[in-house]
C-alpha atoms as a PDB file:
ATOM      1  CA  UNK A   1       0.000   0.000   0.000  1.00  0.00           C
ATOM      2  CA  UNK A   2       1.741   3.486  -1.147  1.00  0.00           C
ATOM      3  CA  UNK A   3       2.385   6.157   1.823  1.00  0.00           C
ATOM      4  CA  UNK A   4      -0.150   8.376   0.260  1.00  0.00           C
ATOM      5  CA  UNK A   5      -2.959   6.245   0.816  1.00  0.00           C
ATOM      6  CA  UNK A   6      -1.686   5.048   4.369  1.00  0.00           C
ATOM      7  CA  UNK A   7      -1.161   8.630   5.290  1.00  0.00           C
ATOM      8  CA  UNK A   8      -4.644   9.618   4.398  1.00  0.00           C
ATOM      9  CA  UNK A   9      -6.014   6.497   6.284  1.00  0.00           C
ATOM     10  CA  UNK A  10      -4.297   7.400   9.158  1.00  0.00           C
ATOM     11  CA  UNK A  11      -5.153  10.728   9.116  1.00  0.00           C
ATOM     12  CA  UNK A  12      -8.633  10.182   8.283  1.00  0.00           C
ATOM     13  CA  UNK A  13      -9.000   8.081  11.644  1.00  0.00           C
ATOM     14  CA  UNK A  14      -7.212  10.535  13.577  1.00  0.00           C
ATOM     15  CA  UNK A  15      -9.757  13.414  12.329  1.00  0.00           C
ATOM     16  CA  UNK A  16     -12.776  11.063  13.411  1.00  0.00           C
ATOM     17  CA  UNK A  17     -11.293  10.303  16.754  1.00  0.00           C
ATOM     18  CA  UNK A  18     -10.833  13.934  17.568  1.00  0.00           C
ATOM     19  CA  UNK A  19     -14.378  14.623  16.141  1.00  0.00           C
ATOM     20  CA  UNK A  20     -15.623  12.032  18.639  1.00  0.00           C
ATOM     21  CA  UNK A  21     -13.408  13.324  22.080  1.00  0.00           C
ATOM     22  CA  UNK A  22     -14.594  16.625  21.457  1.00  0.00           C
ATOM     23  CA  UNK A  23     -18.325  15.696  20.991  1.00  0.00           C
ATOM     24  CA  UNK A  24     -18.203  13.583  23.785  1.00  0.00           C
ATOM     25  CA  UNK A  25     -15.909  16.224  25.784  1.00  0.00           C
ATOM     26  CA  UNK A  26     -19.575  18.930  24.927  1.00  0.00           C
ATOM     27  CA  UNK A  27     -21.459  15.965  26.337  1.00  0.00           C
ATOM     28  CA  UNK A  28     -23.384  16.210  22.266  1.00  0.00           C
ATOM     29  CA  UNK A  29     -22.778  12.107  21.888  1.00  0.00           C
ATOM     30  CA  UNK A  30     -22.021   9.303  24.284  1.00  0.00           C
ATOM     31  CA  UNK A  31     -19.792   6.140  23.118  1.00  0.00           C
ATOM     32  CA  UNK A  32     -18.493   2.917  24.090  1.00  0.00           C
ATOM     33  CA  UNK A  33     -14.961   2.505  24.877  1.00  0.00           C
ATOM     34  CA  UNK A  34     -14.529  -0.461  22.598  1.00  0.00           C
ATOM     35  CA  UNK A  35     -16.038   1.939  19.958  1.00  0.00           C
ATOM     36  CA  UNK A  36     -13.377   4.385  20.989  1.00  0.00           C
ATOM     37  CA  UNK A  37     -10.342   1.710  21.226  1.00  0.00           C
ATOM     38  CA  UNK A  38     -11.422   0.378  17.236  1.00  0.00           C
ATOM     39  CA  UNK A  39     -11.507   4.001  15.856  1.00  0.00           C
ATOM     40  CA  UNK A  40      -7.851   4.465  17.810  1.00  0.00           C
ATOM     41  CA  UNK A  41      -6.463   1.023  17.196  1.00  0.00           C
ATOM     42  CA  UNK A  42      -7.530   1.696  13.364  1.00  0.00           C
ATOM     43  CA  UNK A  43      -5.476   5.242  13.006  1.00  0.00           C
ATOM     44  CA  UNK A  44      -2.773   3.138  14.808  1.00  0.00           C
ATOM     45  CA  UNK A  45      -2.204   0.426  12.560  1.00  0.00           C
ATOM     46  CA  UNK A  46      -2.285   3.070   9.659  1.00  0.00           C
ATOM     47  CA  UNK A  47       0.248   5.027  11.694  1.00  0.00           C
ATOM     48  CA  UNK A  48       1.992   2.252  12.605  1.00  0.00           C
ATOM     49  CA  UNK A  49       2.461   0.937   8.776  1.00  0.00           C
ATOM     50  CA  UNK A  50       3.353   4.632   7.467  1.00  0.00           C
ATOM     51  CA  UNK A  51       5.989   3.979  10.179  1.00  0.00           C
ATOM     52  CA  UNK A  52       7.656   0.870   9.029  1.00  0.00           C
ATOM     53  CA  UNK A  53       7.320   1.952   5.510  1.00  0.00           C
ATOM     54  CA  UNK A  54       9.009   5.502   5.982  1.00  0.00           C
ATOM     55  CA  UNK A  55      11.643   4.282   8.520  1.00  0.00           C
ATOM     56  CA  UNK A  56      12.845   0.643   7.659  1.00  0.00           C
ATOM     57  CA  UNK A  57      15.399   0.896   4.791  1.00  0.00           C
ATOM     58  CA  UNK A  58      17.890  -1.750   3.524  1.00  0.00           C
ATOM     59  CA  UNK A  59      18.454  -3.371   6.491  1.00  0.00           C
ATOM     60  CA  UNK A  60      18.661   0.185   8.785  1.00  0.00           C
ATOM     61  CA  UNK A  61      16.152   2.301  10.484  1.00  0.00           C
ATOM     62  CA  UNK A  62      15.914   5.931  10.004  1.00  0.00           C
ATOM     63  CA  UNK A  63      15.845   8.218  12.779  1.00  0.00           C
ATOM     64  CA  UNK A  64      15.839  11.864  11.384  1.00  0.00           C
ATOM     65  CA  UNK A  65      13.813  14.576  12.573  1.00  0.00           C
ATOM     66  CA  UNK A  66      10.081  13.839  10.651  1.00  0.00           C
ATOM     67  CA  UNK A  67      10.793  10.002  11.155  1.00  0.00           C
ATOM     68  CA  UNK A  68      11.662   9.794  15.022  1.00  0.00           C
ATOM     69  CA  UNK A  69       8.813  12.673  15.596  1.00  0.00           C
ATOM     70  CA  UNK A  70       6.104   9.891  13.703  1.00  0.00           C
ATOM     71  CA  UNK A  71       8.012   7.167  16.277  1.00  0.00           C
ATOM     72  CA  UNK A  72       7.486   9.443  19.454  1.00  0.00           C
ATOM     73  CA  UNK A  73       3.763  10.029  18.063  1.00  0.00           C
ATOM     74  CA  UNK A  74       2.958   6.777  17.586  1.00  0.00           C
ATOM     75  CA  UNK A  75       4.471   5.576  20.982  1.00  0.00           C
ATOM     76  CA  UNK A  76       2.302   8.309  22.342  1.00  0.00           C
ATOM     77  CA  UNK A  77      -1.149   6.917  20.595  1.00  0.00           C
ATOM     78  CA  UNK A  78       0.003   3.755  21.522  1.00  0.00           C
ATOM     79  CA  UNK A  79       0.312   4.048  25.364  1.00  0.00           C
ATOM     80  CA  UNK A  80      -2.422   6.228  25.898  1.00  0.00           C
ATOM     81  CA  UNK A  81      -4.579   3.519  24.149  1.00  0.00           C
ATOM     82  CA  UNK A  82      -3.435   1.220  26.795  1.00  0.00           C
ATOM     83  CA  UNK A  83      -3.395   3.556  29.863  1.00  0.00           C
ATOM     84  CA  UNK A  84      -6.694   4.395  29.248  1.00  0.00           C
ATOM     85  CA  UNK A  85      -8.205   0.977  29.681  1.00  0.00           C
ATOM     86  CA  UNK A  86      -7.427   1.849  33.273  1.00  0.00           C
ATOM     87  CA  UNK A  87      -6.940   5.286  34.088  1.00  0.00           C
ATOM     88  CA  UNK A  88      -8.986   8.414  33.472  1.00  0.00           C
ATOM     89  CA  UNK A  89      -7.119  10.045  30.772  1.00  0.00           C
ATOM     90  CA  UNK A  90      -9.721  10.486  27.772  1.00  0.00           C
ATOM     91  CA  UNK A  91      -9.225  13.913  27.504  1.00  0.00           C
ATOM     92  CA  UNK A  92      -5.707  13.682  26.569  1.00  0.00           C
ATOM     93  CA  UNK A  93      -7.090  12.632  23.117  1.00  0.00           C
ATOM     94  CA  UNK A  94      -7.932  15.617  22.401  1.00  0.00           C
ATOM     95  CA  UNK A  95      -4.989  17.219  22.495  1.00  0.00           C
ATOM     96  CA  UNK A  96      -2.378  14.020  21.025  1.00  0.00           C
ATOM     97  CA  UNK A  97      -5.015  12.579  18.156  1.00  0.00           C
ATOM     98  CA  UNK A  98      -3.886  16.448  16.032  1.00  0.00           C
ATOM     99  CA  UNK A  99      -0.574  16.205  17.221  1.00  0.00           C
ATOM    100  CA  UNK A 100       0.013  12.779  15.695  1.00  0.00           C
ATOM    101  CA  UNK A 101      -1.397  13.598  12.424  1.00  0.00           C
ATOM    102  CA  UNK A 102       0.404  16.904  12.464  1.00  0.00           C
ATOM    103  CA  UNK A 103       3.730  14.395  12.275  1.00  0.00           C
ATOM    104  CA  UNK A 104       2.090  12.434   9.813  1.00  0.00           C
ATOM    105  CA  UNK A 105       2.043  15.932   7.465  1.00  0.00           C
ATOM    106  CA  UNK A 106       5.409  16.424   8.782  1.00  0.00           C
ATOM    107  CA  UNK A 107       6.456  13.437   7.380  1.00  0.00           C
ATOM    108  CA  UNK A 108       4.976  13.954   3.573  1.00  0.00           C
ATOM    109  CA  UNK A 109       6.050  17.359   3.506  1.00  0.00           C
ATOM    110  CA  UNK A 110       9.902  17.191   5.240  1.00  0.00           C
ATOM    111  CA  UNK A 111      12.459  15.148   3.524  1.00  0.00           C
ATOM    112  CA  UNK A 112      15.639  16.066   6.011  1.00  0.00           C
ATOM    113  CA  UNK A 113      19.262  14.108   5.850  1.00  0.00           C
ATOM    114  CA  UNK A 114      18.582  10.795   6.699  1.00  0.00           C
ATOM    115  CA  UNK A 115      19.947   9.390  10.179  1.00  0.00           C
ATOM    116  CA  UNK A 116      20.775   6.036   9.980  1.00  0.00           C
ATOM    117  CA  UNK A 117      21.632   3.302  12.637  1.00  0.00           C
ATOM    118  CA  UNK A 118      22.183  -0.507  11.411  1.00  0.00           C
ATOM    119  CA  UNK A 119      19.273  -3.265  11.914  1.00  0.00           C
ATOM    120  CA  UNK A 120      22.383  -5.124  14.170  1.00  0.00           C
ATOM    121  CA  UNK A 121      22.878  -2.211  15.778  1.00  0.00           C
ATOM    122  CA  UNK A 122      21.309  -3.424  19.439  1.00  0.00           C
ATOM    123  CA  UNK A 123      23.077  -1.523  21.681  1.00  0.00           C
ATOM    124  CA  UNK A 124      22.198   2.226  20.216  1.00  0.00           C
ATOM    125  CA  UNK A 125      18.813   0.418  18.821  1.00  0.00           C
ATOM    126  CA  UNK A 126      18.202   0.101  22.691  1.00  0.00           C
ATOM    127  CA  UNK A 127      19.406   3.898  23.522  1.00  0.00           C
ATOM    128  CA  UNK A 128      17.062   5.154  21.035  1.00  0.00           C
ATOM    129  CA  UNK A 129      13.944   3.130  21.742  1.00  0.00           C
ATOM    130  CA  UNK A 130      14.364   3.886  25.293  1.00  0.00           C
ATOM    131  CA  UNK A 131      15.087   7.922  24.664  1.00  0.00           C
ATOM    132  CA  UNK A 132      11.700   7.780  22.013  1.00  0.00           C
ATOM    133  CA  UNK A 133      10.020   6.207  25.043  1.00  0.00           C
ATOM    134  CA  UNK A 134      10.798   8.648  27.777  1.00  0.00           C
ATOM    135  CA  UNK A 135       9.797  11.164  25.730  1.00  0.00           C
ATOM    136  CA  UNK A 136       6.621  10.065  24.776  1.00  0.00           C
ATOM    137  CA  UNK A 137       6.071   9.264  28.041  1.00  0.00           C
ATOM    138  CA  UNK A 138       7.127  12.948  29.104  1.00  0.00           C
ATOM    139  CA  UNK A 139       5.148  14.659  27.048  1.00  0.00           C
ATOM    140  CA  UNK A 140       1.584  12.645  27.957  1.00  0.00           C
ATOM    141  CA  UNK A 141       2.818  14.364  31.389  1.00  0.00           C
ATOM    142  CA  UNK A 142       3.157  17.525  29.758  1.00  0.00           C
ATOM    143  CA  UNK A 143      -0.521  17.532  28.340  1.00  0.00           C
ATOM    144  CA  UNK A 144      -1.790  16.194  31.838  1.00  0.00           C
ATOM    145  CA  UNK A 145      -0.098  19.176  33.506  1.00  0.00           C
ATOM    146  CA  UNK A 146      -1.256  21.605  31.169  1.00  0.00           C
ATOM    147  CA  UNK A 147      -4.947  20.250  32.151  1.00  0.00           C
ATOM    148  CA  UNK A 148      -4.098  19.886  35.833  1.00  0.00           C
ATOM    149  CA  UNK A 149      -2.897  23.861  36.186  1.00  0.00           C
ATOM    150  CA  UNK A 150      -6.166  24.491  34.273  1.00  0.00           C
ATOM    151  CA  UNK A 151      -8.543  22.523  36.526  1.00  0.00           C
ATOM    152  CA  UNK A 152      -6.780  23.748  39.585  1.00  0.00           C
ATOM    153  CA  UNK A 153      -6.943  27.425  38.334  1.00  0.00           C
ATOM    154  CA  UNK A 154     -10.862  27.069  37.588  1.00  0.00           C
ATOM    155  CA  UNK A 155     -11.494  25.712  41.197  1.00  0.00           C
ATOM    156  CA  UNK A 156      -9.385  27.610  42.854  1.00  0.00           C
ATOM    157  CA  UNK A 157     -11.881  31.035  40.944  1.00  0.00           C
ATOM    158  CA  UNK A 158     -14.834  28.566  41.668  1.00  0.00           C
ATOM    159  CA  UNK A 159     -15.410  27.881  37.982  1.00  0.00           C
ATOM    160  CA  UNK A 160     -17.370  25.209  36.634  1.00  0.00           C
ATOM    161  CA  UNK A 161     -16.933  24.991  32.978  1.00  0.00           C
ATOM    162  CA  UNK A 162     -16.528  22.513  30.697  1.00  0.00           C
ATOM    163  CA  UNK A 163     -13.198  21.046  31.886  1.00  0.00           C
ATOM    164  CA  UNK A 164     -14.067  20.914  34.930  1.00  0.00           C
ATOM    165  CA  UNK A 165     -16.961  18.744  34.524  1.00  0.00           C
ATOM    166  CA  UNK A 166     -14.711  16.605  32.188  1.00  0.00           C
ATOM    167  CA  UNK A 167     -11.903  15.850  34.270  1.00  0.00           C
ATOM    168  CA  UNK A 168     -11.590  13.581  37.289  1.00  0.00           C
ATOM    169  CA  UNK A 169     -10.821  15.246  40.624  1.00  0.00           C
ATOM    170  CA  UNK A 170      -7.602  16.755  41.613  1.00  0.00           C
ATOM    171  CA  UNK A 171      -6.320  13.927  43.283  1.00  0.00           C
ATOM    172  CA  UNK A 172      -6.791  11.381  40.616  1.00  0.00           C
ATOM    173  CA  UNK A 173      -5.546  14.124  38.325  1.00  0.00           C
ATOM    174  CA  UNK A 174      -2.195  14.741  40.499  1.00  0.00           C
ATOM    175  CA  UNK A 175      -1.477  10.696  40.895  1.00  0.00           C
ATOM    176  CA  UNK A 176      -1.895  10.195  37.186  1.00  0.00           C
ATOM    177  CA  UNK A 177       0.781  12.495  36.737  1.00  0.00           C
ATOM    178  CA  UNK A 178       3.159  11.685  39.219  1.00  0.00           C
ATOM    179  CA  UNK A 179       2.974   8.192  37.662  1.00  0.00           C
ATOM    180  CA  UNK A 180       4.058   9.056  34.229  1.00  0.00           C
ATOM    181  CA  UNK A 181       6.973  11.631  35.820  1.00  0.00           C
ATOM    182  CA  UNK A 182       8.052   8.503  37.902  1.00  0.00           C
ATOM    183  CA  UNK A 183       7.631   6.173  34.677  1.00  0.00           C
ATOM    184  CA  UNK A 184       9.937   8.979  32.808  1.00  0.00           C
ATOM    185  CA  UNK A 185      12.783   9.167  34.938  1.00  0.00           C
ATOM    186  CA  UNK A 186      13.325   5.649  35.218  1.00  0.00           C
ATOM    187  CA  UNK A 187      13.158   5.637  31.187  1.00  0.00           C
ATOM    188  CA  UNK A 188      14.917   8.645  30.877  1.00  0.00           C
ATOM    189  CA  UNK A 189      17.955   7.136  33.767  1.00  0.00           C
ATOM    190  CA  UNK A 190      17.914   4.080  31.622  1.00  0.00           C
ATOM    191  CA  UNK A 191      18.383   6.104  28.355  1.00  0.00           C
ATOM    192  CA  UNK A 192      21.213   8.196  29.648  1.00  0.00           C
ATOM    193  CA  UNK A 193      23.058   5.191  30.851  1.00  0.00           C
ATOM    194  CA  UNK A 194      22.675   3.100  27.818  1.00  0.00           C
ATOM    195  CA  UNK A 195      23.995   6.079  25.962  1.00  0.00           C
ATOM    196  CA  UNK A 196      26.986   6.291  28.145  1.00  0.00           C
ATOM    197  CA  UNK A 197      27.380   2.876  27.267  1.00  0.00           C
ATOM    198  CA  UNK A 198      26.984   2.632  23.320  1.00  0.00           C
ATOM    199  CA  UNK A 199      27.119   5.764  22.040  1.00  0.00           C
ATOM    200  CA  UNK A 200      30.874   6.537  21.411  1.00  0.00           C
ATOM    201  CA  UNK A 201      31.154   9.854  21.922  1.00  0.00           C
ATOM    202  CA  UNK A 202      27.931  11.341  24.223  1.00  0.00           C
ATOM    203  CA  UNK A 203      29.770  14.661  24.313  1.00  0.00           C
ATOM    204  CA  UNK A 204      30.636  15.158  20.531  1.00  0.00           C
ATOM    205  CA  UNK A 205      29.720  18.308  19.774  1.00  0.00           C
ATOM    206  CA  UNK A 206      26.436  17.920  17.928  1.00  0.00           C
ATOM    207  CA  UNK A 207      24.868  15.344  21.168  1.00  0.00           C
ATOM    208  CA  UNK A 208      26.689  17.597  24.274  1.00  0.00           C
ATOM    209  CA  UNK A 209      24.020  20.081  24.445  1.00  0.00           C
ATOM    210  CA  UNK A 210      21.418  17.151  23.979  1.00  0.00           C
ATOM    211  CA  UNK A 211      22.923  15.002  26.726  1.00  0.00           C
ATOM    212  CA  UNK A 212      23.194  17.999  28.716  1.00  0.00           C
ATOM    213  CA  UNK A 213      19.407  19.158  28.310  1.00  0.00           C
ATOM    214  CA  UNK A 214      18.911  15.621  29.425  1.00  0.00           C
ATOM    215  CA  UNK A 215      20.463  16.199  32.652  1.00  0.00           C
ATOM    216  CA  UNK A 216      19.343  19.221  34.001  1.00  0.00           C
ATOM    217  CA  UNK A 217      15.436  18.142  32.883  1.00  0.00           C
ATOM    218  CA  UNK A 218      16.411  15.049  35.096  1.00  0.00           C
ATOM    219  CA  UNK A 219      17.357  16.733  38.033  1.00  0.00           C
ATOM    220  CA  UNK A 220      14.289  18.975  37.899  1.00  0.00           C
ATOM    221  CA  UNK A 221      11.833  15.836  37.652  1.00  0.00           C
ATOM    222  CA  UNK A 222      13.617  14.439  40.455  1.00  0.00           C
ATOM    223  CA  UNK A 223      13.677  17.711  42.197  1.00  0.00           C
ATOM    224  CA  UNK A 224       9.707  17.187  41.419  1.00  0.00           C
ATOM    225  CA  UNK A 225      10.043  13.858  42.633  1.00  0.00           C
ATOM    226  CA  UNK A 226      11.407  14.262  46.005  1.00  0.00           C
ATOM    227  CA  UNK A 227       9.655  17.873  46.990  1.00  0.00           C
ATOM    228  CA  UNK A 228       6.597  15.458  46.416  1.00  0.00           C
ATOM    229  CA  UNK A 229       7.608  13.272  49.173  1.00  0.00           C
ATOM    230  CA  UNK A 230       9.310  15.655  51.334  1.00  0.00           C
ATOM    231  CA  UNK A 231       6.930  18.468  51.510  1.00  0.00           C
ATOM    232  CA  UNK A 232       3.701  17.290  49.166  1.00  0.00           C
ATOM    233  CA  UNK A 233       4.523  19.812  46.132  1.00  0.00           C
ATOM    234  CA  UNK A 234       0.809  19.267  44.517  1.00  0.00           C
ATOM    235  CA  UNK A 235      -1.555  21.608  42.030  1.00  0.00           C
ATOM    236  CA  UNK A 236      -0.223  24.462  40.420  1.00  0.00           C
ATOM    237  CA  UNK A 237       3.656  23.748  41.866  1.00  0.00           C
ATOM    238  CA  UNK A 238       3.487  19.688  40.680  1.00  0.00           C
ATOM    239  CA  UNK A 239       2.123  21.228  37.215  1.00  0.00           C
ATOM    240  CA  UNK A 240       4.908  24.470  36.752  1.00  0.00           C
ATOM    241  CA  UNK A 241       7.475  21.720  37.853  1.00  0.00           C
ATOM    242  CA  UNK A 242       6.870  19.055  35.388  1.00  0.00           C
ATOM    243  CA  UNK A 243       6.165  21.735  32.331  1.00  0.00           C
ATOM    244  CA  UNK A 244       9.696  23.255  33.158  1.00  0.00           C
ATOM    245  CA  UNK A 245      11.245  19.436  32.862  1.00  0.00           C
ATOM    246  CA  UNK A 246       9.786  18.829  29.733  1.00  0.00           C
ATOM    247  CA  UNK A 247      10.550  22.185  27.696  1.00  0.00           C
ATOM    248  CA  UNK A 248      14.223  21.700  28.690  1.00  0.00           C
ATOM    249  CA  UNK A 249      13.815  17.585  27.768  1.00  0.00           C
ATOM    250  CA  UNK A 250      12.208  18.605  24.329  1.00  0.00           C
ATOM    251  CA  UNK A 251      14.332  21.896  23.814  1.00  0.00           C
ATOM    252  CA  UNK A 252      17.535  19.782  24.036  1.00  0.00           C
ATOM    253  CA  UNK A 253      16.228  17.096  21.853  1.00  0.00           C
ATOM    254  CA  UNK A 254      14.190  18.687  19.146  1.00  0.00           C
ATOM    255  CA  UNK A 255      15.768  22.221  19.103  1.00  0.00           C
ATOM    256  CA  UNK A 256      19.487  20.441  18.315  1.00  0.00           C
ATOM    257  CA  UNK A 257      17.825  17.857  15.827  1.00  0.00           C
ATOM    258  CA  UNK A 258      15.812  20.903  14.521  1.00  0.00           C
ATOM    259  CA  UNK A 259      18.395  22.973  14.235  1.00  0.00           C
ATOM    260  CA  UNK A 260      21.012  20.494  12.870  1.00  0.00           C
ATOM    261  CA  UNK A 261      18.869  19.202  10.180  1.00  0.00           C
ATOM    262  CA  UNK A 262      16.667  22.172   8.911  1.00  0.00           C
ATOM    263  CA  UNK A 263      19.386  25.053   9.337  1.00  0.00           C
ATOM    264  CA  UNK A 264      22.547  23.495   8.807  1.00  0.00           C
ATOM    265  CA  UNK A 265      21.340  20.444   6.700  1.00  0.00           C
ATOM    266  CA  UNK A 266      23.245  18.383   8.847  1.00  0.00           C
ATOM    267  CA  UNK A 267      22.469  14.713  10.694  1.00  0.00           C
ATOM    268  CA  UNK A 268      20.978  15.145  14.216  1.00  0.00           C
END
């Protein structure tokens, strides 16, 4: 099947997914969850095969900039399919169903250098997958922050709009989050060290300001982490905390590949 026609499948299940969330967000329709897993299982697969099709090339994958942002989209569909067969998340759709077929255009539109790493490869194969991982995971705690400072805002002014309504309480809200930050930063340990490990040179001078981005967006989510336990940071503080982590995490990774590959026409 050519990428045209998986890319407008995919995006075609994406656009009816979204349609659904936000009807269902306005309280207009009511579905079932299986209904809602087979419309997001469907863009998925699409996704999925664009993937494979884009990415796996004579016996290497390709990790450049419009191929690694369709990964980290994917990953994100994927596990918030799966979390949400037992958490509360459904609004999160609304906001990562348009970003996923945003890197779908992305990917039809960009054709950047192409970043290869060998098939055999296992050892930086392993860096990368858990790096794509963390990320995705980082930034479905980005979006949940974003909606926790919002819900904590309209309670705190006694407002009882639409999101409000939506969204679970606070609590709930707060321990979702805290689970994907805790999620992230063993992913995110486990990508730094495998990197130390198999990538030859982590401080070459087009991965030093990555690696370091890395580590200071570490230190704030454990920073998070621990003011959590030692003095209950919750709310607005948990939220401010956890955006701050993940603008460094993604500033570091897609501001060097960004640069590197759209500026200077270079691999990232």
């Amino acid at each position: 099947m050519g990428s045209l026609i998986l890319a407008v499948i995919t995006l075609f299940f994406y656009s009816v997914g979204t349609a659904l969330q936000a009807l269902k967000f306005r309280k207009r329709i009511n579905t079932t969850p299986s209904f809602d897993l087979m419309i997001g299982g469907l863009a998925l697969a699409g996704h999925g095969a664009l993937l494979w099709t884009h990415s796996h090339l004579d016996g290497a994958f390709n990790f450049s900039l419009s191929h690694i942002s369709v990964l980290i989209s994917w990953l994100l569909v994927a596990m918030l399919l799966l979390m949400n067969l037992r958490k509360p998340i459904q609004s999160l759709f609304l906001a990562i169903y348009p970003l996923a077929a945003l890197t779908v255009v992305f990917l039809l539109i960009f054709h950047g250098p192409p970043k290869l790493v060998a098939e055999g490869n296992w050892g930086l194969l392993s860096h990368v997958a858990l790096s794509v991982t963390a990320y995705s995971l980082f930034t479905l705690a980005a979006v949940q922050a974003l909606l926790l400072f919002a819900q904590n805002r309209q309670l705190k002014h006694k407002h009882s709009g639409l999101l409000v309504r939506n969204l679970p309480p606070l609590q709930t809200m707060e321990s979702i989050l805290f689970e994907m930050v805790w999620a992230g930063v063993i992913l995110l340990v486990l990508a730094i060290l495998t990197g130390a490990i198999f990538v030859k040179d982590l401080f070459a001078q087009d991965l030093a300001h990555k690696t370091l981005f890395s580590l200071v967006s570490l230190t704030v989510f454990v920073t998070l982490l621990i003011g959590r336990h030692a003095w209950g940071w919750r709310g607005e503080k948990a939220a401010r905390w956890t955006l701050t982590g993940c603008l460094l995490l993604m500033i570091g990774f897609y501001g060097s590949k960004f640069a590197l590959e759209l500026v200077f026409h270079r691999v990232g």
